[in-house]
Protein backbone atom coordinates (compact mmCIF):
# COMPACT_ATOMS: atom_id res chain seq x y z
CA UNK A 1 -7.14 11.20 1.25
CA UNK A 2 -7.07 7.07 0.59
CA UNK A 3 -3.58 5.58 1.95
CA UNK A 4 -3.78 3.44 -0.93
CA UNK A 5 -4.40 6.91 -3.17
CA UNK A 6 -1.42 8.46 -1.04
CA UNK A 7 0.24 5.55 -1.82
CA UNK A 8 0.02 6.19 -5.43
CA UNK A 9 1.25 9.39 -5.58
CA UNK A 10 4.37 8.63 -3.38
CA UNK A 11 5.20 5.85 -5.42
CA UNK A 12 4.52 7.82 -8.79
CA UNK A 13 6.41 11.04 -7.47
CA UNK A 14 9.00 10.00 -5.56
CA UNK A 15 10.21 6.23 -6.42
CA UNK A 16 9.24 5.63 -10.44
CA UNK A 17 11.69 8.67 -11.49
CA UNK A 18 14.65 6.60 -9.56
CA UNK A 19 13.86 3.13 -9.40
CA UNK A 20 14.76 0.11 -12.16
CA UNK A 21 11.53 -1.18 -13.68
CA UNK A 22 12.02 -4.83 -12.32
CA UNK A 23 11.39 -2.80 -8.84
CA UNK A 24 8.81 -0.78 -10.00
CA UNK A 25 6.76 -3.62 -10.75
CA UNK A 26 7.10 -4.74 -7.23
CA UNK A 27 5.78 -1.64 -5.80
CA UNK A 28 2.71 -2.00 -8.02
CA UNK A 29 2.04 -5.16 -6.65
CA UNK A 30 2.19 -3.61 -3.28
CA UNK A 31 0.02 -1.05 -4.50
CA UNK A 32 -2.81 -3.96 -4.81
CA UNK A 33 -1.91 -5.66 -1.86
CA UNK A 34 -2.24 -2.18 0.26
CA UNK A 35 -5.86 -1.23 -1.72
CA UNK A 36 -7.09 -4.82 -0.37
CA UNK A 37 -5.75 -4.61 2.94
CA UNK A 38 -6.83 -0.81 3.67
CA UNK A 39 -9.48 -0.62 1.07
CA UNK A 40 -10.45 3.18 1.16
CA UNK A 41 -9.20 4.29 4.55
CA UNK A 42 -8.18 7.89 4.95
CA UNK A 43 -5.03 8.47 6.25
CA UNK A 44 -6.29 10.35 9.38
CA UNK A 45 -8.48 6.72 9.91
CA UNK A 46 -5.51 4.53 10.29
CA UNK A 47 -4.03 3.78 13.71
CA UNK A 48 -1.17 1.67 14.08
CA UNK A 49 -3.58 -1.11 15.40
CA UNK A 50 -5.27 -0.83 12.61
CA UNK A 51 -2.19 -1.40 9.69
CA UNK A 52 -1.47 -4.19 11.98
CA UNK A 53 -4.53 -5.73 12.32
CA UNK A 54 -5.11 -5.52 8.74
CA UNK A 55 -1.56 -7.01 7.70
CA UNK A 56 -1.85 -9.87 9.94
CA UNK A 57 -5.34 -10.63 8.42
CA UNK A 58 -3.93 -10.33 5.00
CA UNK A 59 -0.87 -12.43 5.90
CA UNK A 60 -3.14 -15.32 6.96
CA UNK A 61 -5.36 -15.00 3.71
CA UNK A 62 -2.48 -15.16 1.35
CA UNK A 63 -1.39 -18.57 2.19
């Protein structure tokens, strides 16, 4: 499975039946920020030097 698919489903199953919808919105946009950075990585692909090589990439492109 895609992180950013897993991603989905966590956020739709476990945080959108609790959450307000001010903070929903904000894990949406996280939702698009973690389908750029990991693109379609399966879980079993991603090491930890791999989330941190692609967040400190994506920090540097967002400023």
């Amino acid at each position: 499975m895609a992180f950013s698919n897993y991603y989905l489903e966590w956020l739709k199953t476990y945080k959108e039946p609790t959450v307000r919808i001010s903070s929903m919105k904000k894990y949406q946009t996280y939702a698009k920020n973690i389908t750029t950075m990991f693109e379609e990585l399966q879980l079993s692909q991603i090491t930890f030097s791999i989330a941190q090589e692609r967040i400190i990439i994506f920090g540097h492109n967002i400023h």
